[in-house]
PDB file of N, CA and C in Angstrom:
ATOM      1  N   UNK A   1      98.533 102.901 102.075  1.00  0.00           N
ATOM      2  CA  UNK A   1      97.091 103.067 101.981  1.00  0.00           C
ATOM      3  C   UNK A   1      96.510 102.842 103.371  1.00  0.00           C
ATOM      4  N   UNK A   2      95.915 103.280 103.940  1.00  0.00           N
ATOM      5  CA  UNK A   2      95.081 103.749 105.379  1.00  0.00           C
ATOM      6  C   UNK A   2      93.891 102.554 105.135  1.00  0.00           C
ATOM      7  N   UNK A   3      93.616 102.521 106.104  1.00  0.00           N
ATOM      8  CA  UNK A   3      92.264 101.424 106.437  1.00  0.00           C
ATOM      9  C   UNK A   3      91.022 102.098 105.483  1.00  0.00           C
ATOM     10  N   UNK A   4      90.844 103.368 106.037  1.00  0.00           N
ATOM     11  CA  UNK A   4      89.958 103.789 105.365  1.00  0.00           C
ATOM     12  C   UNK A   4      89.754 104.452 104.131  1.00  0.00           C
ATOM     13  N   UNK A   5      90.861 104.645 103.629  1.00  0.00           N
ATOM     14  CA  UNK A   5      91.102 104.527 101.951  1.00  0.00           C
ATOM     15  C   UNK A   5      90.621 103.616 100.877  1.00  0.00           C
ATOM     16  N   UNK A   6      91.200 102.319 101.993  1.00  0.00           N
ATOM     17  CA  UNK A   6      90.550 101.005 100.976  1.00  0.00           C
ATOM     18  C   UNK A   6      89.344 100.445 101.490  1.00  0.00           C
ATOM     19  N   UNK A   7      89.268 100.346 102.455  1.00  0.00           N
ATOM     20  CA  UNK A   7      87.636 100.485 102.452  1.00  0.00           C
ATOM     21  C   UNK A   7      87.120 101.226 101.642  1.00  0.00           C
ATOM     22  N   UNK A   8      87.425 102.267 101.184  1.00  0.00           N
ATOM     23  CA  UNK A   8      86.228 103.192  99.839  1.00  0.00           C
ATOM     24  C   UNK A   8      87.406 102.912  98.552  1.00  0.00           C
ATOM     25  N   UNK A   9      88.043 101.858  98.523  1.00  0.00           N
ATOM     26  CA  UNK A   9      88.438 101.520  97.474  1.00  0.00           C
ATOM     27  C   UNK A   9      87.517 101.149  96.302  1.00  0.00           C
ATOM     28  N   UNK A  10      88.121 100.886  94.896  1.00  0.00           N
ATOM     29  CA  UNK A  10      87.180  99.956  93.997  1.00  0.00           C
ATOM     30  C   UNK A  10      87.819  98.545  94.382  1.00  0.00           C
ATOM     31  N   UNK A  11      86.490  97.547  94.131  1.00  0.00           N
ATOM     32  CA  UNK A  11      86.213  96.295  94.523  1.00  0.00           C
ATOM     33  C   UNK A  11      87.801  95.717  93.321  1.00  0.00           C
ATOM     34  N   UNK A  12      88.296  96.259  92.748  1.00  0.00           N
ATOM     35  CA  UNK A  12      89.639  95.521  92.132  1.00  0.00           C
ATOM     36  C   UNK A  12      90.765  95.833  93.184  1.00  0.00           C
ATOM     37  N   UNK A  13      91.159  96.714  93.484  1.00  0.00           N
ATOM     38  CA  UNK A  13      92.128  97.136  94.303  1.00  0.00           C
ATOM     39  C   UNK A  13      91.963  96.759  95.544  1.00  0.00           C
ATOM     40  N   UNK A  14      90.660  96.431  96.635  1.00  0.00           N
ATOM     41  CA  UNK A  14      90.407  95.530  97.526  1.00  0.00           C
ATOM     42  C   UNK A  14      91.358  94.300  97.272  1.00  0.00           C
ATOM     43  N   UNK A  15      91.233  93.515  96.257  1.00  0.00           N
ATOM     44  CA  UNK A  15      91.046  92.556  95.747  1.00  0.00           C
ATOM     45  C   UNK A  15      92.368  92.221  95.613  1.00  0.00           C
ATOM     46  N   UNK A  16      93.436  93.226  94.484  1.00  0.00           N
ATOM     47  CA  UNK A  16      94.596  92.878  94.654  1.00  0.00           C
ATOM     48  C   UNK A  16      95.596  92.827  96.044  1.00  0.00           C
ATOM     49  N   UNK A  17      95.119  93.994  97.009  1.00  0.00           N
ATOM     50  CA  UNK A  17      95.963  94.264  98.369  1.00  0.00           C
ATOM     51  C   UNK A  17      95.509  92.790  99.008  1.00  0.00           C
ATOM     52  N   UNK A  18      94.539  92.302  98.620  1.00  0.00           N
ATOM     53  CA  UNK A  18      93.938  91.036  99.534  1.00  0.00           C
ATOM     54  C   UNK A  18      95.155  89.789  99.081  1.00  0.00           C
ATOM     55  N   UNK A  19      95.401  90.029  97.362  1.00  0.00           N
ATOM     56  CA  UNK A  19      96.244  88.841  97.168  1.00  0.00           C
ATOM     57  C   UNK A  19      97.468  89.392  97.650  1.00  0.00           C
ATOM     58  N   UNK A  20      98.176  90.567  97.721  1.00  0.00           N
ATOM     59  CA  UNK A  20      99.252  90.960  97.848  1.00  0.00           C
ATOM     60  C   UNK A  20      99.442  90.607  99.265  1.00  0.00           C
ATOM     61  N   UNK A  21      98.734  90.980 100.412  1.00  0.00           N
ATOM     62  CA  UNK A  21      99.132  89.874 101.350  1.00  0.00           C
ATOM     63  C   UNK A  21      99.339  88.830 101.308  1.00  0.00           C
ATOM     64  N   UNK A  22      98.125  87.513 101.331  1.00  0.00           N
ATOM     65  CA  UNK A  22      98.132  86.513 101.065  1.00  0.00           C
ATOM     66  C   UNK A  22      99.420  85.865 100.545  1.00  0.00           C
ATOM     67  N   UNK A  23     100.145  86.571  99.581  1.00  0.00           N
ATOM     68  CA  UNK A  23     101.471  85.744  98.910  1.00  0.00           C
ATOM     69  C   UNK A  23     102.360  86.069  99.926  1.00  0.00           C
ATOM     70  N   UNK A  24     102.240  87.901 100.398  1.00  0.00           N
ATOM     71  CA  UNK A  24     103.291  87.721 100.880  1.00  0.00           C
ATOM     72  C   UNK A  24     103.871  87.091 102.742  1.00  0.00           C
ATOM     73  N   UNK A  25     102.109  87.317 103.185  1.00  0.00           N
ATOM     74  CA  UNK A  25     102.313  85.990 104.369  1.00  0.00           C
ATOM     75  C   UNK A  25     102.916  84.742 103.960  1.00  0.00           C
ATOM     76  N   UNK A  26     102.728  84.111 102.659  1.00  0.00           N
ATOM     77  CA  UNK A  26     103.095  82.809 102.880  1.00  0.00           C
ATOM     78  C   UNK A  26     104.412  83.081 102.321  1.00  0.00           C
ATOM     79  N   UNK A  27     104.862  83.761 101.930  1.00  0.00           N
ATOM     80  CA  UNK A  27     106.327  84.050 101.516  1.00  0.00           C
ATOM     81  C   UNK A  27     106.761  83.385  99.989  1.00  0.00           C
ATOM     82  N   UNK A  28     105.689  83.784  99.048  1.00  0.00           N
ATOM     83  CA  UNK A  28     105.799  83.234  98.106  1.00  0.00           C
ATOM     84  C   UNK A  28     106.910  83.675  97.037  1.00  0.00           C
ATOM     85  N   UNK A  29     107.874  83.487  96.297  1.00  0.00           N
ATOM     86  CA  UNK A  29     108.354  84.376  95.860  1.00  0.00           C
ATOM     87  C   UNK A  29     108.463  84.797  94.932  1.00  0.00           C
ATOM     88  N   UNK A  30     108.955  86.378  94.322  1.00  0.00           N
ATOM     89  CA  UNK A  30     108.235  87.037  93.838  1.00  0.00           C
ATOM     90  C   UNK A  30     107.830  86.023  92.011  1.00  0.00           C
ATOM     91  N   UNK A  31     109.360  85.611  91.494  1.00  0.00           N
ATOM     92  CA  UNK A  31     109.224  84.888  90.487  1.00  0.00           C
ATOM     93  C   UNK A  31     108.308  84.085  90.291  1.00  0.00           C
ATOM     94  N   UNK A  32     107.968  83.229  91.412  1.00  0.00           N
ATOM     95  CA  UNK A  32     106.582  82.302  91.675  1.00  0.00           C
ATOM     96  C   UNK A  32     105.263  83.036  91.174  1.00  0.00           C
ATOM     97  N   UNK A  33     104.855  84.528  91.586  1.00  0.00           N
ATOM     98  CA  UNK A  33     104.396  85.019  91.800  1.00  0.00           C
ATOM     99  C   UNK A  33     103.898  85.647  90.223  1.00  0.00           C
ATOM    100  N   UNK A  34     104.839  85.845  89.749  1.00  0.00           N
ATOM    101  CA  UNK A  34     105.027  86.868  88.627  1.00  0.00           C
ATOM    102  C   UNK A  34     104.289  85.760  87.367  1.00  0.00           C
ATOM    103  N   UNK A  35     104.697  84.367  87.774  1.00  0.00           N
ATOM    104  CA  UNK A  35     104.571  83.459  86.641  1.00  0.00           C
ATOM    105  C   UNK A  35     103.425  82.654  86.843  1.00  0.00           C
ATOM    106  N   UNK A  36     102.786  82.797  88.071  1.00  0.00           N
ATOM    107  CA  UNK A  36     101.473  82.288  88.105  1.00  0.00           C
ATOM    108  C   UNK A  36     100.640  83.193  87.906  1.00  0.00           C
ATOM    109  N   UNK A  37     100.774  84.519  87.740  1.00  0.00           N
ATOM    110  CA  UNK A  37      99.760  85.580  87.914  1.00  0.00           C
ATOM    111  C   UNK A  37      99.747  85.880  85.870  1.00  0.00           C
ATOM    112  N   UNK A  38     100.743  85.200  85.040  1.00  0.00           N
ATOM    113  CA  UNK A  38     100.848  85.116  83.382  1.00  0.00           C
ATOM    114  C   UNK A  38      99.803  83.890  83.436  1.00  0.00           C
ATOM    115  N   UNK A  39      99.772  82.734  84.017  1.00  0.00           N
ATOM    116  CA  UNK A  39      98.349  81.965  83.865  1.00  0.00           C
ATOM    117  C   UNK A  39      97.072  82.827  84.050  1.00  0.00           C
ATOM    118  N   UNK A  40      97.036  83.056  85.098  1.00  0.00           N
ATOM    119  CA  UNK A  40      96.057  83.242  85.832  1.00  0.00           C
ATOM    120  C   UNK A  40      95.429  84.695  85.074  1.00  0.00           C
ATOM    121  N   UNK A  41      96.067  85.168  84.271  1.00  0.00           N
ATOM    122  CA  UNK A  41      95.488  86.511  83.337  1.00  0.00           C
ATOM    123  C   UNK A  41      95.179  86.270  82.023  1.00  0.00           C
ATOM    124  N   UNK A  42      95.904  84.828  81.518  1.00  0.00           N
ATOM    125  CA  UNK A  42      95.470  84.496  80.996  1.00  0.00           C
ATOM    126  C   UNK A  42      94.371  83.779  80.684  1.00  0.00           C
ATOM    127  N   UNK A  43      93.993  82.822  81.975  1.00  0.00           N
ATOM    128  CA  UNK A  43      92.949  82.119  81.831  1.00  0.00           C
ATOM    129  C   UNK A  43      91.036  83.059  81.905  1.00  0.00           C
ATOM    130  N   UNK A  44      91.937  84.326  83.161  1.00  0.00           N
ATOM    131  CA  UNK A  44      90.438  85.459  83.086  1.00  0.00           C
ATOM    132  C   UNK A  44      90.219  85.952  81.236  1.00  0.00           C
ATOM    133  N   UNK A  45      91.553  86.409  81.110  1.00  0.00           N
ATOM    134  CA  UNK A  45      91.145  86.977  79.525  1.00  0.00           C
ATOM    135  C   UNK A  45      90.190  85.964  78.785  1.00  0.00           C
ATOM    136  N   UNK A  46      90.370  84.310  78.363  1.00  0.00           N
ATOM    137  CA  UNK A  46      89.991  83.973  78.016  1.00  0.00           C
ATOM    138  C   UNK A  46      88.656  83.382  78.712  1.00  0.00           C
ATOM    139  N   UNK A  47      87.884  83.742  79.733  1.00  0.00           N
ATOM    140  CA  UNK A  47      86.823  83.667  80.478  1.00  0.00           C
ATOM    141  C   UNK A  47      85.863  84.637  79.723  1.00  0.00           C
ATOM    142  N   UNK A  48      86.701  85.908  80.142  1.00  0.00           N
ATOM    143  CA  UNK A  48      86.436  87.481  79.454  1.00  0.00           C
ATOM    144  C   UNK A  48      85.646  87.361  77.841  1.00  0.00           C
ATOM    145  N   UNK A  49      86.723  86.805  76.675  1.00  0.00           N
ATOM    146  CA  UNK A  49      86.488  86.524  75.608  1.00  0.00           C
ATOM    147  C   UNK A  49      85.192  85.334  75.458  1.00  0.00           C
ATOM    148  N   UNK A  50      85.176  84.707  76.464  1.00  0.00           N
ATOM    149  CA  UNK A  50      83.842  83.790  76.163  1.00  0.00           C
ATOM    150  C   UNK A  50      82.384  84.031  76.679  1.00  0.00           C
ATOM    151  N   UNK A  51      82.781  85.365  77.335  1.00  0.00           N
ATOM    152  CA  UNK A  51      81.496  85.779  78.047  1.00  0.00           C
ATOM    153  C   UNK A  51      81.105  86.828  76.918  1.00  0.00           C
ATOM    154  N   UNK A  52      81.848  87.432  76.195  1.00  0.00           N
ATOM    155  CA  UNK A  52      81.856  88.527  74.905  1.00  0.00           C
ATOM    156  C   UNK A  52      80.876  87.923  74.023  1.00  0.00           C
ATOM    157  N   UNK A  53      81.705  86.584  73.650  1.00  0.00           N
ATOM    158  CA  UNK A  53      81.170  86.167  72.455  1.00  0.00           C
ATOM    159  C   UNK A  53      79.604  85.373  72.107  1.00  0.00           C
TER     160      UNK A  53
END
């Protein structure tokens, strides 16, 4: 993806390339990665569900 691709990205895909660095500067790995991101979808879903209801 080109600079200026994501610059006219949507504000989600900004967002993920932003974490997708971030982990992978710090060299996180991927398993780490995979199993904090099952919290972390879980805890938005249930954010999600309380803003619904």
């Amino acid at each position: 993806m080109t600079q200026k691709t994501l610059e006219s990205a949507p504000e989600h895909i900004k967002l993920a390339v932003d974490l997708i660095m971030l982990l992978e500067q710090n060299e996180v790995p991927a398993e780490q990665v995979l199993a904090a991101l099952e919290i972390v979808q879980a805890d938005f879903t249930n954010k999600l569900d309380s803003e619904v209801s």
